[in-house]
C-alpha atoms as a PDB file:
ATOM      1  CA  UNK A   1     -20.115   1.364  17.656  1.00  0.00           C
ATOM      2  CA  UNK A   2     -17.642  -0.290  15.459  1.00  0.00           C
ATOM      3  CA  UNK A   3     -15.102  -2.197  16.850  1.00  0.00           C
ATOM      4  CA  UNK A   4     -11.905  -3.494  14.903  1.00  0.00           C
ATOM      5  CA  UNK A   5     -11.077  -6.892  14.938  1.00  0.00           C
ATOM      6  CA  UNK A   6      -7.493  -8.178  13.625  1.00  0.00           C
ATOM      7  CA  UNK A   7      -9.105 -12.070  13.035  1.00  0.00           C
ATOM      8  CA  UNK A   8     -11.870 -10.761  10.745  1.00  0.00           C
ATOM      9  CA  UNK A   9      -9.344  -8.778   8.911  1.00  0.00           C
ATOM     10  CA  UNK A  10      -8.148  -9.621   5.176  1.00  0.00           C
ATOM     11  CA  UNK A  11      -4.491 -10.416   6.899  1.00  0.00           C
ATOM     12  CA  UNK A  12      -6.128 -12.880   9.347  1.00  0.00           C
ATOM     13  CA  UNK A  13      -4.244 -15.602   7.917  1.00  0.00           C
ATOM     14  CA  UNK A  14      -0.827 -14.218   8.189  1.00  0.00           C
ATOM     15  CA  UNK A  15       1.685 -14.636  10.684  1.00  0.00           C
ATOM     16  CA  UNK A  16       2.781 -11.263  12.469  1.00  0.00           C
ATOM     17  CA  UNK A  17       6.528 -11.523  10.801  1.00  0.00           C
ATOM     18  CA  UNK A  18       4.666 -11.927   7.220  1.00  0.00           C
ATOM     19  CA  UNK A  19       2.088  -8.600   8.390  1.00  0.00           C
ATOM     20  CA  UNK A  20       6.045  -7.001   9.199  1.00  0.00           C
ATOM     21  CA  UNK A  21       7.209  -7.971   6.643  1.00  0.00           C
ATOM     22  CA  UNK A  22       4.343  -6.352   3.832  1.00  0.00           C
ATOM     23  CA  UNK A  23       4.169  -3.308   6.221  1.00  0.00           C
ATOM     24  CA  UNK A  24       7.994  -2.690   5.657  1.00  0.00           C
ATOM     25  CA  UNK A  25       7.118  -3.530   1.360  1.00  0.00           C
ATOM     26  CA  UNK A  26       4.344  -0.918   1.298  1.00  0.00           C
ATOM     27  CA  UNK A  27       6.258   1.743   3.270  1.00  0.00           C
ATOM     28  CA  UNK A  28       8.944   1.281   1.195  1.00  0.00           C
ATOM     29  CA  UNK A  29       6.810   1.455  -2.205  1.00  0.00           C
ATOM     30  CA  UNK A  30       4.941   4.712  -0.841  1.00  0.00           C
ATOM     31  CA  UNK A  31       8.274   6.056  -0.416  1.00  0.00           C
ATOM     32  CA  UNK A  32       9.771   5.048  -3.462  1.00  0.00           C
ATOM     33  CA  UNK A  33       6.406   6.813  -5.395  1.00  0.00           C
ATOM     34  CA  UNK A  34       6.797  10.157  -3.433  1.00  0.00           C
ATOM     35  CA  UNK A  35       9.980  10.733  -3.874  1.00  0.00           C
ATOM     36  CA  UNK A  36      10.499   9.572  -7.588  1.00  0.00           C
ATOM     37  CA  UNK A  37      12.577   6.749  -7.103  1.00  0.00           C
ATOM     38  CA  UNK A  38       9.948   4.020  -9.061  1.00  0.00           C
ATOM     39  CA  UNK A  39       9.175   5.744 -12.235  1.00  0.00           C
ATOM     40  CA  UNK A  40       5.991   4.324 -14.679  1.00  0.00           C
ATOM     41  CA  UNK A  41       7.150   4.758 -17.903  1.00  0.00           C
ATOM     42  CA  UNK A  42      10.552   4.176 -18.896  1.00  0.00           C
ATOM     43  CA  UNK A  43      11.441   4.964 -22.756  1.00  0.00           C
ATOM     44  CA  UNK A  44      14.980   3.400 -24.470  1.00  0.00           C
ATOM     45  CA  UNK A  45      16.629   3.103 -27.942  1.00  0.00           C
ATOM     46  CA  UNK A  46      17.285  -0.072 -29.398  1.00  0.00           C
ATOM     47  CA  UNK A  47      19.195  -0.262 -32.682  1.00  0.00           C
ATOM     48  CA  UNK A  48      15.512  -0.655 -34.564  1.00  0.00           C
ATOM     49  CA  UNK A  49      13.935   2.343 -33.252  1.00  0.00           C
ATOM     50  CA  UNK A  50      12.830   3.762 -29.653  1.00  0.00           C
ATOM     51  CA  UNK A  51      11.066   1.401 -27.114  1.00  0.00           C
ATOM     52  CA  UNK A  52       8.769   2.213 -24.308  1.00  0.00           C
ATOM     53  CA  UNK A  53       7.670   0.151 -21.469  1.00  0.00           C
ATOM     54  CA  UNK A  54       4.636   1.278 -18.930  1.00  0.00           C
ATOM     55  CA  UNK A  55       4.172   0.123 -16.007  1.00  0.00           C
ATOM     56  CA  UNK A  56       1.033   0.467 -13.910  1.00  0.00           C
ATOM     57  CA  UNK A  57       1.245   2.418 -10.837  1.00  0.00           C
ATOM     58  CA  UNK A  58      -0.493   2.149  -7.445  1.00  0.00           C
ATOM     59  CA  UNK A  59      -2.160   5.228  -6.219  1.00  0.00           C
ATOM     60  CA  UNK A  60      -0.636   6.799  -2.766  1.00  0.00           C
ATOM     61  CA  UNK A  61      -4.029   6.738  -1.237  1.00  0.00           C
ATOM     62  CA  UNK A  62      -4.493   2.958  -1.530  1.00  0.00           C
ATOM     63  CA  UNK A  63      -1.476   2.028  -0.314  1.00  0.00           C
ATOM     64  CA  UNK A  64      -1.723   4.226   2.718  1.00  0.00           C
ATOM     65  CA  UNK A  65      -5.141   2.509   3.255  1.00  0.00           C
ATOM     66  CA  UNK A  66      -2.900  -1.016   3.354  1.00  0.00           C
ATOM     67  CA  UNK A  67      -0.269   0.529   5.443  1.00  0.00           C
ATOM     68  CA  UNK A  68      -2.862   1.852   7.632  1.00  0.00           C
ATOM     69  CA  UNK A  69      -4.846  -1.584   7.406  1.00  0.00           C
ATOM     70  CA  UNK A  70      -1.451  -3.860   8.563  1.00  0.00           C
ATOM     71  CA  UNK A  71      -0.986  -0.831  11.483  1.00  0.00           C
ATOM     72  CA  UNK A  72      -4.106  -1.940  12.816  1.00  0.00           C
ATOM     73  CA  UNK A  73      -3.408  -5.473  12.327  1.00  0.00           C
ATOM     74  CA  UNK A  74       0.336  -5.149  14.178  1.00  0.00           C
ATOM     75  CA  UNK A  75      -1.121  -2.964  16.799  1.00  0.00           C
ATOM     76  CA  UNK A  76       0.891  -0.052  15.683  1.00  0.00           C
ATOM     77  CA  UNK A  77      -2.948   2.014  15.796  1.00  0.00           C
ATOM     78  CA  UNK A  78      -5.524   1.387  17.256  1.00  0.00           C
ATOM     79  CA  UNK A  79      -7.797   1.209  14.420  1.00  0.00           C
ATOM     80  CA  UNK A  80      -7.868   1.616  10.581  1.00  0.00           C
ATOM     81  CA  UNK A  81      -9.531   4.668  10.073  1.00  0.00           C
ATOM     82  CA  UNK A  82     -13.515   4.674   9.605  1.00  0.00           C
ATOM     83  CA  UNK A  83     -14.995   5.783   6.210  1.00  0.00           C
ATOM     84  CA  UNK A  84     -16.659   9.218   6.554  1.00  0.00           C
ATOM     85  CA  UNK A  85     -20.110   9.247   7.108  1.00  0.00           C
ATOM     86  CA  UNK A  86     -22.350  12.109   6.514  1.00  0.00           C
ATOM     87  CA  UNK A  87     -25.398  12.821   8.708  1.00  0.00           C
ATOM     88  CA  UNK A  88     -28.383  14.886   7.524  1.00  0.00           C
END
């Protein structure tokens, strides 16, 4: 059986106030993304023409795997969820 471990995970190095402090930045991006608030591609007029700028944008699911991941880490969950694993 798997058991979780907060010093093997990829945050091991981090104090708890730096693991608070990028939980509270990835809530707040997920947030931001669901509700429309950070847009991706922003179009403007200059007096030469019309500019664009893209910007890339982080998928929902991975950062609810990090906010998940720094749960875990905080003690806020037990565990990070387990990938799925099919049995024939």
């Amino acid at each position: 059986m798997y058991r979780y471990n907060p010093s093997e995970s990829i945050f091991a190095g981090m104090t708890r106030a730096q693991k608070q402090q990028a939980l509270t930045n990835a809530q707040q991006a997920l947030l931001d993304l669901m509700s429309g608030e950070k847009g991706v591609t922003f179009s403007y007029t200059q007096g030469d023409g019309t500019r664009s700028v893209t910007y890339q944008q982080t998928s929902m699911s991975d950062l609810r795997m990090l906010i998940r991941q720094l749960q875990a880490d905080l003690g806020v969950i037990s565990r990070p969820r387990r990938p799925a694993r099919f049995r024939w």
